[in-house]
Structures are given as C-alpha cells and as structure tokens.
N, C-alpha and C. Protein backbone atom coordinates (compact mmCIF):
# COMPACT_ATOMS: atom_id res chain seq x y z
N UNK A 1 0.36 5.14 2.69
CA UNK A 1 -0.13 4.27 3.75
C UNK A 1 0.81 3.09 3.89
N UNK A 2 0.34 2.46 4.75
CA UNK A 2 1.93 1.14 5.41
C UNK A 2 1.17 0.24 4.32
N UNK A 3 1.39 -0.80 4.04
CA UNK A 3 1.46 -2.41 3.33
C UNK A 3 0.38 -2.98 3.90
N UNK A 4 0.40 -3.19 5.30
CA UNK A 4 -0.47 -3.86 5.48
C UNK A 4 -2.05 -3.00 5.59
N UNK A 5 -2.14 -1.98 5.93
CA UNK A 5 -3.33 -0.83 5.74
C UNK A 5 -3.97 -1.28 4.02
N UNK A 6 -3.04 -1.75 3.26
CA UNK A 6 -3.27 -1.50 1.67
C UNK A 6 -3.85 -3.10 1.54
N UNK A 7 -3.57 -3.78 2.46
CA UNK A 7 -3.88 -5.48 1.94
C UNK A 7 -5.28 -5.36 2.61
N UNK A 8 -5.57 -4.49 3.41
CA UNK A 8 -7.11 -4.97 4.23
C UNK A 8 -7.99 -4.45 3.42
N UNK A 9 -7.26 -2.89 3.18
CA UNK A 9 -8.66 -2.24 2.48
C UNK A 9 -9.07 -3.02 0.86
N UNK A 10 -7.78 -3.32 0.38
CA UNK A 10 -7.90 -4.18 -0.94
C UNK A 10 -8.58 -5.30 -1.06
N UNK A 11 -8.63 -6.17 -0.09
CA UNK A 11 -9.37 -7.37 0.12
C UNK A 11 -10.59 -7.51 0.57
N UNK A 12 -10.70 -6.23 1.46
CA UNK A 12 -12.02 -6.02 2.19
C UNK A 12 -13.29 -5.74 1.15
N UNK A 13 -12.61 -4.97 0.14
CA UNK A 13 -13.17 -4.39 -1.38
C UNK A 13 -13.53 -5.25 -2.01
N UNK A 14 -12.53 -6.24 -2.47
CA UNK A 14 -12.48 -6.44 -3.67
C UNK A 14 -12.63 -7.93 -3.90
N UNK A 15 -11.86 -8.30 -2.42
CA UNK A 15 -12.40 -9.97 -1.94
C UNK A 15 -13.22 -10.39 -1.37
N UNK A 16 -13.28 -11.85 -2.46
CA UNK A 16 -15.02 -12.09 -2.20
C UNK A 16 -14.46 -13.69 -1.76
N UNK A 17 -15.35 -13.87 0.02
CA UNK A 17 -15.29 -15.07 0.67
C UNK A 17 -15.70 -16.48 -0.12
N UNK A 18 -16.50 -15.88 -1.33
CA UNK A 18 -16.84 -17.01 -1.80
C UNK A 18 -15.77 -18.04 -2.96
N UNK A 19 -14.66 -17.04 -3.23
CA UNK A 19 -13.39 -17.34 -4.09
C UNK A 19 -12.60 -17.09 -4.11
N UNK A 20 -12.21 -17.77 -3.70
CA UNK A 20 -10.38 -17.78 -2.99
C UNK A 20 -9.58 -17.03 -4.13
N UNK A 21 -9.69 -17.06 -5.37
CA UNK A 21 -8.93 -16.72 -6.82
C UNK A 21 -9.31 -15.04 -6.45
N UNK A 22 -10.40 -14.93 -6.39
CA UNK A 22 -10.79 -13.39 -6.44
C UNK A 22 -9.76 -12.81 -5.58
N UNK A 23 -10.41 -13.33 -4.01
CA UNK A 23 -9.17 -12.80 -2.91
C UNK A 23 -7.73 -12.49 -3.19
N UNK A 24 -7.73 -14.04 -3.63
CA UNK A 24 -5.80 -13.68 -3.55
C UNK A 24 -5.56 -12.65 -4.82
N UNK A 25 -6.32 -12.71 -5.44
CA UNK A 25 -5.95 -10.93 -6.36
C UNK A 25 -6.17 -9.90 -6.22
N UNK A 26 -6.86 -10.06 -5.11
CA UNK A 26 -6.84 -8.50 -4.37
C UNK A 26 -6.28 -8.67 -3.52
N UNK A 27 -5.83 -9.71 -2.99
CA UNK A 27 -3.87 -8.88 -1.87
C UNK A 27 -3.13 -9.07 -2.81
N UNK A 28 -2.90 -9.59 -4.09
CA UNK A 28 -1.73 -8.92 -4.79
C UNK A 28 -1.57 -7.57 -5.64
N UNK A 29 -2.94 -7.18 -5.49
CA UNK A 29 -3.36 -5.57 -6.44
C UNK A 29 -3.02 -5.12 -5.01
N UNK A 30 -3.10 -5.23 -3.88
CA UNK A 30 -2.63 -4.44 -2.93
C UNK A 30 -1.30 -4.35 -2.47
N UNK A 31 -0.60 -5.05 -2.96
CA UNK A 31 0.75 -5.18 -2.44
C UNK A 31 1.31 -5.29 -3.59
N UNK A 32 0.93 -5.15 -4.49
CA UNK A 32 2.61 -5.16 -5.68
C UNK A 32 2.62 -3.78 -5.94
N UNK A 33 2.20 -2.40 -5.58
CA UNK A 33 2.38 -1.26 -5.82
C UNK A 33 3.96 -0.87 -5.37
N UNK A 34 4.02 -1.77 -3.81
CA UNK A 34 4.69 -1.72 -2.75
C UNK A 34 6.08 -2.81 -2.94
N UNK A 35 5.68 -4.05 -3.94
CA UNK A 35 6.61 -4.80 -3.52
C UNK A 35 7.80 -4.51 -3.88
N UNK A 36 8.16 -4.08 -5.76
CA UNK A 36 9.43 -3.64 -5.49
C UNK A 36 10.13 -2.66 -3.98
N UNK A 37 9.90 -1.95 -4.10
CA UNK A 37 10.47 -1.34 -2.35
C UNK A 37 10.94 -2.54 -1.96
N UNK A 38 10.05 -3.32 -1.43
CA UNK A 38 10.49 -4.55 -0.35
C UNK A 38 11.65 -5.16 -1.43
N UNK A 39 11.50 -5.30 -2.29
CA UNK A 39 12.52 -6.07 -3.22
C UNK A 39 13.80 -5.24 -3.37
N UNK A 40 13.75 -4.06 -3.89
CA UNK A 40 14.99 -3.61 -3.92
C UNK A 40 15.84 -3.12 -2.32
N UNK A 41 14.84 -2.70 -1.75
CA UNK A 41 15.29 -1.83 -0.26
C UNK A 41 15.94 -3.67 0.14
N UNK A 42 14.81 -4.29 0.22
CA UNK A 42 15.85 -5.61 0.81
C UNK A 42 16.62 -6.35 0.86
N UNK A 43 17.20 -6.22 -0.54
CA UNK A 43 18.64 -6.68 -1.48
C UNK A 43 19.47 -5.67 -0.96
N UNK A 44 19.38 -4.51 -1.09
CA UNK A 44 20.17 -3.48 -0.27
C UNK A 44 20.66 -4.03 0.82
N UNK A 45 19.51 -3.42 1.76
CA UNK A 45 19.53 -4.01 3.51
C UNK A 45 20.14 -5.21 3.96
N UNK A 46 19.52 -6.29 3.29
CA UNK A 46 19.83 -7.13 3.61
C UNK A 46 20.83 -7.91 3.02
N UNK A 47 21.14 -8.28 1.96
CA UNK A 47 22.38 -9.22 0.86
C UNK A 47 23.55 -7.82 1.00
N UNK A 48 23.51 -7.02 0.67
CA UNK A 48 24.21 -6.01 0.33
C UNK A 48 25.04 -5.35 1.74
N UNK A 49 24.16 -5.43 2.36
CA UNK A 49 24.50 -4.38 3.49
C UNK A 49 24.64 -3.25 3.81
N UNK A 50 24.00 -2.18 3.06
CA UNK A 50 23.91 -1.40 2.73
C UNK A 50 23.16 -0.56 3.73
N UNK A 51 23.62 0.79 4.18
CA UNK A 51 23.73 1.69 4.92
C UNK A 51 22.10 2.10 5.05
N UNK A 52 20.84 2.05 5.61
CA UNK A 52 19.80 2.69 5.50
C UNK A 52 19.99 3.62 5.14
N UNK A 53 20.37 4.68 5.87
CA UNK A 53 20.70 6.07 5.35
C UNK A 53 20.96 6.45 3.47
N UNK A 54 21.82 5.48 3.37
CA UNK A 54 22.02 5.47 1.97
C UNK A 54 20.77 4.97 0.85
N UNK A 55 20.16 3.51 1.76
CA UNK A 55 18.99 3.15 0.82
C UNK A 55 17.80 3.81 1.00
N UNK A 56 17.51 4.45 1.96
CA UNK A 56 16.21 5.29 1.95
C UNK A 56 16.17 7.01 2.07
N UNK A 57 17.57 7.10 2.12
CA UNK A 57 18.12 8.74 1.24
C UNK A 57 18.34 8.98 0.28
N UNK A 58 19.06 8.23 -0.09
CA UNK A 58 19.78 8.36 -1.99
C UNK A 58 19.03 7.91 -2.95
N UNK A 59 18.96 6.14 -2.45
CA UNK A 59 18.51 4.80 -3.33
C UNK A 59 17.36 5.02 -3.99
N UNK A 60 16.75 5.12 -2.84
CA UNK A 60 14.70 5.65 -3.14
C UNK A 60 14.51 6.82 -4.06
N UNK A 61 15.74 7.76 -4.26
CA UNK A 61 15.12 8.90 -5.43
C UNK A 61 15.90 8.42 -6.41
N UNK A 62 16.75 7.77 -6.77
CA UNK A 62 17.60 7.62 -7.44
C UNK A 62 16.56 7.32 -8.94
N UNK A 63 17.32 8.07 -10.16
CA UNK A 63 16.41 7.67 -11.63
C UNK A 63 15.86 6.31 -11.51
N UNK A 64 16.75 5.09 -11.10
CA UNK A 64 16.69 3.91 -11.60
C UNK A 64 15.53 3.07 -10.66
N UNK A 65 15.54 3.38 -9.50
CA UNK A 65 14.83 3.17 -8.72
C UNK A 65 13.54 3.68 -9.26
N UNK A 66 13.48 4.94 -8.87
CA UNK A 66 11.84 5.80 -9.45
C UNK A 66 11.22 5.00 -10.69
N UNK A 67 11.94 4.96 -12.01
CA UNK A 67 11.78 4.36 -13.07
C UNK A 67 10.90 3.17 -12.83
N UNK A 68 11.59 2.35 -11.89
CA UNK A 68 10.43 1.10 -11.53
C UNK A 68 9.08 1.67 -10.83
N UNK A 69 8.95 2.69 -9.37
CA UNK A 69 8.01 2.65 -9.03
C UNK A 69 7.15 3.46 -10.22
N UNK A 70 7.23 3.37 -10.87
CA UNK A 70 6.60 4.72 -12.26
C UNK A 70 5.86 3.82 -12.51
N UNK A 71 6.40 2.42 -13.02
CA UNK A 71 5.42 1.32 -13.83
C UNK A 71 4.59 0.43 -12.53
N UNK A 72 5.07 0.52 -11.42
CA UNK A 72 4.02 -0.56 -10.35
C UNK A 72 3.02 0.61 -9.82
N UNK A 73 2.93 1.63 -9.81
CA UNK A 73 2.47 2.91 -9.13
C UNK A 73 1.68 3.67 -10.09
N UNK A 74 1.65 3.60 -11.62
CA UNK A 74 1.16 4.46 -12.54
C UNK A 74 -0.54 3.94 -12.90
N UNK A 75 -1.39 4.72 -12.33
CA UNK A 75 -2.84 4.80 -12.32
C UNK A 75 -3.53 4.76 -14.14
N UNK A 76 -2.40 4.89 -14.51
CA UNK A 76 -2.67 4.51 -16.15
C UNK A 76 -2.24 3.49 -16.64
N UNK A 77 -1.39 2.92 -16.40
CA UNK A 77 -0.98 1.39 -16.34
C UNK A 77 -2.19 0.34 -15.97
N UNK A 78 -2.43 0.59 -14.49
CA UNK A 78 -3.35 -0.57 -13.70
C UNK A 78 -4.87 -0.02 -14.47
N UNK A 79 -4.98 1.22 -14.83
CA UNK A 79 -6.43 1.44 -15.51
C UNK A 79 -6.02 0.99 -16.77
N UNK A 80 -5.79 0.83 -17.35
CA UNK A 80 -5.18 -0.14 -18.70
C UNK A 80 -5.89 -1.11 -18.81
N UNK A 81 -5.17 -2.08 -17.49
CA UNK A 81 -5.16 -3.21 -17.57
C UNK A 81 -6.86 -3.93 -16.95
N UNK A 82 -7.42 -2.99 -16.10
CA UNK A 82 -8.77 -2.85 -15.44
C UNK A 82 -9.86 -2.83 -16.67
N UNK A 83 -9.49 -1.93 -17.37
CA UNK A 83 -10.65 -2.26 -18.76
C UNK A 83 -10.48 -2.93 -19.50
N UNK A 84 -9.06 -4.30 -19.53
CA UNK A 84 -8.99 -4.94 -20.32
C UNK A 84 -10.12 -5.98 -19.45
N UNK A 85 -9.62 -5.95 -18.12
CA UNK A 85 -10.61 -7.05 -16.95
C UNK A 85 -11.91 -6.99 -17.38
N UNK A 86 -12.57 -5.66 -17.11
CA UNK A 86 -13.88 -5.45 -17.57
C UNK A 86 -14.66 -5.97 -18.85
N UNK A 87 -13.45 -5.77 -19.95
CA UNK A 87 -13.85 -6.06 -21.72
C UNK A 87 -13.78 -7.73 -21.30
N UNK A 88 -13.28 -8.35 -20.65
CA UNK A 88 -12.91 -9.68 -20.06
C UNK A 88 -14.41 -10.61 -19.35
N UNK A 89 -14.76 -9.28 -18.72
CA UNK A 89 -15.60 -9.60 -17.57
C UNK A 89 -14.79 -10.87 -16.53
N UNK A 90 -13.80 -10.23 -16.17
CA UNK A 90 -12.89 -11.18 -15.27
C UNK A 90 -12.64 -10.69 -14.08
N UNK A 91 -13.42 -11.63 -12.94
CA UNK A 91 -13.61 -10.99 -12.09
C UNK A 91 -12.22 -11.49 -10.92
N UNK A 92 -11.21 -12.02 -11.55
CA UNK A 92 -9.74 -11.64 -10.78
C UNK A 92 -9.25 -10.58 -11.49
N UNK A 93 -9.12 -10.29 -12.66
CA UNK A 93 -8.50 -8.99 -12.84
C UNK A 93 -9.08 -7.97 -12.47
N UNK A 94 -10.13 -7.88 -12.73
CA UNK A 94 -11.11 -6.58 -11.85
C UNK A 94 -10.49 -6.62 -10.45
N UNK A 95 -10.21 -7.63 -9.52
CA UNK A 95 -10.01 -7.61 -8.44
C UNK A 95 -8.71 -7.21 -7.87
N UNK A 96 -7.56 -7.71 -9.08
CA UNK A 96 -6.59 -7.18 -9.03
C UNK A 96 -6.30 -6.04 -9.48
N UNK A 97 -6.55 -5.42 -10.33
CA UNK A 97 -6.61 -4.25 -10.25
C UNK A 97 -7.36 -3.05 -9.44
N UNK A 98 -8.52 -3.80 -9.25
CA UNK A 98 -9.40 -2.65 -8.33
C UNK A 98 -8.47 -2.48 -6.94
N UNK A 99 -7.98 -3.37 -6.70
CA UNK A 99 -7.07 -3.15 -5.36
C UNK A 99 -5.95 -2.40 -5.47
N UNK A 100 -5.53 -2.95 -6.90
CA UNK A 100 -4.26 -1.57 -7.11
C UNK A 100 -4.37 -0.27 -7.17
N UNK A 101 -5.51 -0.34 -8.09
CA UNK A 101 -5.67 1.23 -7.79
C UNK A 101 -6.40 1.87 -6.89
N UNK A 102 -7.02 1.02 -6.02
CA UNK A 102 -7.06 1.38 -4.37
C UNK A 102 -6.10 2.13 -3.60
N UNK A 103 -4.96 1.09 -3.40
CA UNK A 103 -3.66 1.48 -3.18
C UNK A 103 -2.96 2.78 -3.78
N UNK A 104 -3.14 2.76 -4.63
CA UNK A 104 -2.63 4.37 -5.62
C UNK A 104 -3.77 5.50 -5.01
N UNK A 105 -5.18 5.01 -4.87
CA UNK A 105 -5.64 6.21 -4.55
C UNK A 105 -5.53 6.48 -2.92
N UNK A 106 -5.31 5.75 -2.16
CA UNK A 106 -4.81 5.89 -1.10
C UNK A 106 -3.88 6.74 -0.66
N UNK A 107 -2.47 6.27 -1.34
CA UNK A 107 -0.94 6.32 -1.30
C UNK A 107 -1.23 8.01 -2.34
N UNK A 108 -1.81 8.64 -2.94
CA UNK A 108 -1.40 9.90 -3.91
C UNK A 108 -1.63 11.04 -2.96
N UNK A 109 -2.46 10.98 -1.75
CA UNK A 109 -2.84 12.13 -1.12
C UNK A 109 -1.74 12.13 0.27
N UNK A 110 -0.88 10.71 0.18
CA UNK A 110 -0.59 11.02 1.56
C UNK A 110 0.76 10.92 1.66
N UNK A 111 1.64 11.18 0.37
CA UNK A 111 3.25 11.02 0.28
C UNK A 111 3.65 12.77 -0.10
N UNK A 112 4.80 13.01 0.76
CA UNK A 112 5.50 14.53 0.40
C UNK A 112 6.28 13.89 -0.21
N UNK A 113 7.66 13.99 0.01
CA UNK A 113 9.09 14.27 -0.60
C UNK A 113 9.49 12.33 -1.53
N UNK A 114 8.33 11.59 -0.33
CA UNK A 114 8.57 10.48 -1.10
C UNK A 114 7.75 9.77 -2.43
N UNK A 115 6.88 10.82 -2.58
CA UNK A 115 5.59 10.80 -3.84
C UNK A 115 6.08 9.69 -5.21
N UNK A 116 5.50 9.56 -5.73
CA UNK A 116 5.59 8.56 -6.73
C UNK A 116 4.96 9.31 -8.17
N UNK A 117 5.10 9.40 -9.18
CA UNK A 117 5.53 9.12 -10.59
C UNK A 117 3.90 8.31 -10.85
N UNK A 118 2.96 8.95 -10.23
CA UNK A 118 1.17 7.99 -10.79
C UNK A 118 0.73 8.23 -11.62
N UNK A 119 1.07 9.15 -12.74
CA UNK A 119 0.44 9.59 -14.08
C UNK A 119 1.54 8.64 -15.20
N UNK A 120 2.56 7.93 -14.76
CA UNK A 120 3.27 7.46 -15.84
C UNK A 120 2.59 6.36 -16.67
N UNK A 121 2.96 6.63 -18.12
CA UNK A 121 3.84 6.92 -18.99
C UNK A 121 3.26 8.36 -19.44
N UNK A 122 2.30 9.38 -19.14
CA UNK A 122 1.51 10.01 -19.72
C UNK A 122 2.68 11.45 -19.35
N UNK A 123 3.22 11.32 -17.98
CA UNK A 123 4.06 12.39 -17.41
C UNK A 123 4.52 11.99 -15.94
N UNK A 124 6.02 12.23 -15.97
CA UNK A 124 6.71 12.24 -14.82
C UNK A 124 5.69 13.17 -13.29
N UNK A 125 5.36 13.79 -13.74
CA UNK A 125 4.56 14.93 -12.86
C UNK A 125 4.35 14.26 -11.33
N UNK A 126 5.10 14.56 -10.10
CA UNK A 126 4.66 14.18 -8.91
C UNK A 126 3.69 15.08 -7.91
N UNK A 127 2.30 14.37 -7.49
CA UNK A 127 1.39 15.59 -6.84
C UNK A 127 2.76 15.56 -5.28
N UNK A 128 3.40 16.33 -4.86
CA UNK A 128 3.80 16.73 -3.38
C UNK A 128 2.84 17.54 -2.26
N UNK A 129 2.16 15.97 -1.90
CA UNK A 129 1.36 16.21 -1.01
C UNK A 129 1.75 17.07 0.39
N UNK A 130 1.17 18.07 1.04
CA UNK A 130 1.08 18.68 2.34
C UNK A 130 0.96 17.74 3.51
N UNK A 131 0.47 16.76 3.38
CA UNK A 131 0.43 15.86 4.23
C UNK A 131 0.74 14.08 3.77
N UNK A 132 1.70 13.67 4.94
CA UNK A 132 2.10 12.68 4.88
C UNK A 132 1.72 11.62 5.93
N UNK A 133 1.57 10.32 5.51
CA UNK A 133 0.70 9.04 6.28
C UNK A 133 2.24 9.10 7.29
N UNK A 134 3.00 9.05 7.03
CA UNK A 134 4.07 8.89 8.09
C UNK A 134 4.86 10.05 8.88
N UNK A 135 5.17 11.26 7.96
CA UNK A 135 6.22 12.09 8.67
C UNK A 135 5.72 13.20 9.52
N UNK A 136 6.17 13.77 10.22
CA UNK A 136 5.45 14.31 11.38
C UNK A 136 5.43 16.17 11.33
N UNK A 137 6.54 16.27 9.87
CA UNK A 137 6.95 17.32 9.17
C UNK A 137 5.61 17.62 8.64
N UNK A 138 4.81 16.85 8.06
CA UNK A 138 4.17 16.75 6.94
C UNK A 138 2.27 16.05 7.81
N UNK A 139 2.37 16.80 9.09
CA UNK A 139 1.10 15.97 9.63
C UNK A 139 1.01 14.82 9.86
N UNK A 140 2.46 13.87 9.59
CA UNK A 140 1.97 12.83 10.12
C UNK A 140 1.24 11.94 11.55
N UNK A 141 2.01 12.95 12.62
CA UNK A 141 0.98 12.67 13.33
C UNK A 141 -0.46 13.04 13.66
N UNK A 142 -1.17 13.33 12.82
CA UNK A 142 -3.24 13.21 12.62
C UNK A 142 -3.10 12.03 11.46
N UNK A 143 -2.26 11.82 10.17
CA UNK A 143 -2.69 11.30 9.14
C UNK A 143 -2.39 10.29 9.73
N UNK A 144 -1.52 9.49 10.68
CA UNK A 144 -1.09 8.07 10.93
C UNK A 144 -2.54 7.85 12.12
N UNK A 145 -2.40 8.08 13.12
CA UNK A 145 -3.82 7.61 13.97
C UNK A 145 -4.86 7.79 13.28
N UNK A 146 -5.31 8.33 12.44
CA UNK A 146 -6.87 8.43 11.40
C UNK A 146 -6.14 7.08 10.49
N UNK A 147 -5.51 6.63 10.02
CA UNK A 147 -4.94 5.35 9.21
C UNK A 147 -4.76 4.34 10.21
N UNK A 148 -4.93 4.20 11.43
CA UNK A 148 -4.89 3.51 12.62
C UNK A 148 -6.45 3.27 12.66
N UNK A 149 -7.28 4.36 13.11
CA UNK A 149 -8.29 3.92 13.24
C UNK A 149 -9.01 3.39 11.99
N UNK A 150 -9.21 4.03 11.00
CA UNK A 150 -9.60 3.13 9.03
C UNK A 150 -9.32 2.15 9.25
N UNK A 151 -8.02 1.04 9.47
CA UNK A 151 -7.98 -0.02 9.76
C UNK A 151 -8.83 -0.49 10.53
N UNK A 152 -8.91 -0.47 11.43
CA UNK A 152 -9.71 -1.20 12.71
C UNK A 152 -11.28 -1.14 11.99
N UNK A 153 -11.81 0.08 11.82
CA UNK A 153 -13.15 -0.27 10.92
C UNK A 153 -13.49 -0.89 10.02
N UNK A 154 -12.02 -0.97 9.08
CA UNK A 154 -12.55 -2.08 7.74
C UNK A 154 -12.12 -3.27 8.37
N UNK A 155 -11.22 -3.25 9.11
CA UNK A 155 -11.30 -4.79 9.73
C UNK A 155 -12.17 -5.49 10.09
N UNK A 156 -12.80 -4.91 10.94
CA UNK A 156 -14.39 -4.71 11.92
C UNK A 156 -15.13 -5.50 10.12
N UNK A 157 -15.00 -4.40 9.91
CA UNK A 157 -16.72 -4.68 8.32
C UNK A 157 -15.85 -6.49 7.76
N UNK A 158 -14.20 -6.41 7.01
CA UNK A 158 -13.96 -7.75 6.78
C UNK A 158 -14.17 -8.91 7.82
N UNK A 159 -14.02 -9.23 8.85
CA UNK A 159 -14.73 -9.94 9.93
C UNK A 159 -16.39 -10.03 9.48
N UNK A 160 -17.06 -9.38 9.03
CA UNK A 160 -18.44 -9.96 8.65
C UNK A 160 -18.44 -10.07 7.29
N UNK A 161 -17.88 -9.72 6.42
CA UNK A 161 -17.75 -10.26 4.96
C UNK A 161 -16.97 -11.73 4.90
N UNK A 162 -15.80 -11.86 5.53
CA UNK A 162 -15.32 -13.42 5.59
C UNK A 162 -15.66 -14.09 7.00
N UNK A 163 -16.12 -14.87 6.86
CA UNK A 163 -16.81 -15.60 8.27
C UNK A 163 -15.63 -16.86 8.31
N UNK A 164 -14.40 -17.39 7.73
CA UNK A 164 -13.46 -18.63 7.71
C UNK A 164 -12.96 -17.95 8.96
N UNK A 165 -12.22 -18.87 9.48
CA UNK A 165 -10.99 -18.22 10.55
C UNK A 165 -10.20 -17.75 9.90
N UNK A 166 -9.59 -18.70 8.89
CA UNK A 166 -8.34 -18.17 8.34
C UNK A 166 -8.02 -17.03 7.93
N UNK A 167 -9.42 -16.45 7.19
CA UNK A 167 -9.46 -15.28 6.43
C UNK A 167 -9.47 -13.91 8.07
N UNK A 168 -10.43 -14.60 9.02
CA UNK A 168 -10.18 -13.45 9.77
C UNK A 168 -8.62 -13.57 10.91
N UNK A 169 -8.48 -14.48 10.89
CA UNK A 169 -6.95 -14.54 11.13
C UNK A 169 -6.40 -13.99 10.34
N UNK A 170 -5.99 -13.87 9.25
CA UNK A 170 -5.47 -13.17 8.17
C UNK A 170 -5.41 -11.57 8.50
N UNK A 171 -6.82 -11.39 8.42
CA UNK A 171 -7.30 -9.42 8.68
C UNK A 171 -6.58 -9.36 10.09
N UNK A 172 -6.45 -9.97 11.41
CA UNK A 172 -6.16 -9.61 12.46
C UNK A 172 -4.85 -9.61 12.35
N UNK A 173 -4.20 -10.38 11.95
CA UNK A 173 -2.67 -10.13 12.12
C UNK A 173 -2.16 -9.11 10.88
N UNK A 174 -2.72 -8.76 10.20
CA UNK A 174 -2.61 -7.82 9.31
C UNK A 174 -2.56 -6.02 10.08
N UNK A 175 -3.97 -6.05 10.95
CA UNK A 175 -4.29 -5.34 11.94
C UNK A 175 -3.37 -5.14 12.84
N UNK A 176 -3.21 -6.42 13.29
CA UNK A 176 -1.92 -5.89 14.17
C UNK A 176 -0.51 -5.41 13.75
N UNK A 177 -0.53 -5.45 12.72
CA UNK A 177 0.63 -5.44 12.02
C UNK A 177 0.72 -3.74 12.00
N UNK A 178 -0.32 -3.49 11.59
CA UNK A 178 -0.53 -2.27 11.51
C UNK A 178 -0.72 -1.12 12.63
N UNK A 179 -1.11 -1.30 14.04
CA UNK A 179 -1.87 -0.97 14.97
C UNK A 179 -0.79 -1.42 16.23
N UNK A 180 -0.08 -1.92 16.23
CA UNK A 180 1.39 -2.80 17.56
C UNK A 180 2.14 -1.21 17.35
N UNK A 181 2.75 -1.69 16.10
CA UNK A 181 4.13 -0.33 15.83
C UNK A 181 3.78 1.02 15.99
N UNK A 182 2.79 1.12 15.80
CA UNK A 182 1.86 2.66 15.83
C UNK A 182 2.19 2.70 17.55
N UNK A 183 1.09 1.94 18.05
CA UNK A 183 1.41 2.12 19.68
C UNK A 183 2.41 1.99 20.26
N UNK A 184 3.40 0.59 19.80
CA UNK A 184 4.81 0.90 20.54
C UNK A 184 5.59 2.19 20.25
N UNK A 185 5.65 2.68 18.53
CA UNK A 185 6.38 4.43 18.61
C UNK A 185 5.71 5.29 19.78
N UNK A 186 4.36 5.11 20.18
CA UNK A 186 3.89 6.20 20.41
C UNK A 186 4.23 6.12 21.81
N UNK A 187 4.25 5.16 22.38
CA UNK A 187 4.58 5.23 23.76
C UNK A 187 6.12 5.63 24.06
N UNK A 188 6.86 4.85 22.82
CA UNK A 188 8.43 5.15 23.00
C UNK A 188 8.69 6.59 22.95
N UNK A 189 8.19 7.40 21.87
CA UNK A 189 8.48 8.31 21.87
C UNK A 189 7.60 10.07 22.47
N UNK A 190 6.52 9.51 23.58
CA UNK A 190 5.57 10.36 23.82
C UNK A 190 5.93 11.24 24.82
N UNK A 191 6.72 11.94 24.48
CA UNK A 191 7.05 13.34 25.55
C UNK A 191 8.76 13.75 25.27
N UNK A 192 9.58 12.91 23.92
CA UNK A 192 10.22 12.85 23.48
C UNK A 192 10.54 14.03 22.71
C-alpha cells in the first residue's frame, strides 16, 4: 500500500484524540516500515543522482538494501517489541507498534516481485503475492481503487474519532495525498 494509506489506517486505529503521545506513535509505527525507502531511494535520487531505473531496478533488490527492509518490515521484530509494550502496559508502544504491524499486515498480501523479508530473523522466506497494490501485471488495477476507496472510509470514521481541525486536516491531506495521483494516472492514462 502507498505511505500515506498506512498513516490513516495506523492512526485511525491506534490514535487516540485524547493524546497527542499515543497519536504521534501511531504515524510513526505507520511510516517507519516505509521510511528507509524514502531514506535510501532519496540519497540516491536526490544527493546522488542516480538513475531511477537503477534505484528502483537494481538498488531495491540489492542484499544490502533488503537487509535493512528485513529489520523495519519483520513481523517478529515489531511483535517483539509489542509484548514488551503490553508487559509495559504502554500505551505508546502498543500504539507504535500496533500500527506497524498494521502496515506489515497490509503491505504482505499486496507486494509481487517487490515483497519484503516479514518473517526476519526467523527466515529470509518472501510470500510473492498474485496481486499487487500498484502493478497492473499483478491486478493492480482492482487492488489500487479498492485502496482508494479503504481510504476514504477510514477517513470518513477518523473525522469522527478526532473532532481538532488539525487532526482532520491532517487525515484530509493525507487523503488527498492518496486519492489526487490515483485520479490524475487514471485520467492520464485511460484509453492508453
């Protein structure tokens, strides 16, 4: 699923309007599955200059690369650290983690060729899903508009769980974030 799909449903879950601490640990259990990517792809891309083709052909399978998403991505890692929350009774780590492994259970059914390493340290083993949230090889177009519309509903439900602006400012531009690019590909490329 995209980044921002992973910050709504994580927060929508797991963040609670009444504590800001809770919240902001469930958009970071939702987004650090993801952030290396943004970190390495963008040192690439951007400082480097580096060829897309090269960073999201080569880079992305490369040992050294994988190696990291193994430890931000591994459902035994963040469950680790979730029953330490629990033995804790800490309700930011619960939050941060419950969002992570939100994100993992999200992200395991809907990656082919770009799958992730979610059983690590226990085994390299990647599930190569039949269907993909993005590629069109792989169903992406049913799995991306059904991840179009999921958004808009948990958005819908976070809008009555956080009543601040900020917070629903937050979900909407998140939304849109998610829901703009969808429609601008689709128009760009609809009969293409």
């Amino acid at each position: 699923m995209n980044t921002p799909a992973h910050l709504i449903f994580g927060m929508a879950a797991f963040g609670n309007p009444m504590r800001r601490a809770v919240t902001a640990a469930a958009f970071a259990g939702a987004v650090i599955p993801d952030l290396s990517l943004y970190l390495l792809a963008g040192w690439e891309l951007l400082i480097k200059g580096t060829d897309p083709n090269i960073v999201f052909g080569q880079m992305y399978y490369s040992e050294s690369w994988q190696a990291v998403f193994r430890m931000d991505n591994s459902f035994v890692l963040w469950g680790l650290v979730l029953v330490i929350g629990l033995m804790w009774r800490s309700p930011v780590m619960i939050a941060l983690c419950g969002a992570a492994l939100l994100h993992l259970a999200l992200d395991f059914p809907l990656h082919n060729d770009d799958a992730r390493a979610h059983f690590w340290p226990l085994t390299n083993w990647k599930f190569i899903s039949p269907v993909s949230y993005w590629d069109p090889k792989y169903y992406g177009y049913i799995a991306g508009p059904i991840e179009v519309g999921l958004v808009i509903a948990v958005t819908i439900y976070a809008w009555r769980k956080f009543t601040s602006w900020v917070m629903r400012s937050a979900f909407t531009v998140l939304a849109m974030l998610q829901v703009v690019p969808f429609i601008a590909f689709a128009l760009m490329f609809d009969g293409a």
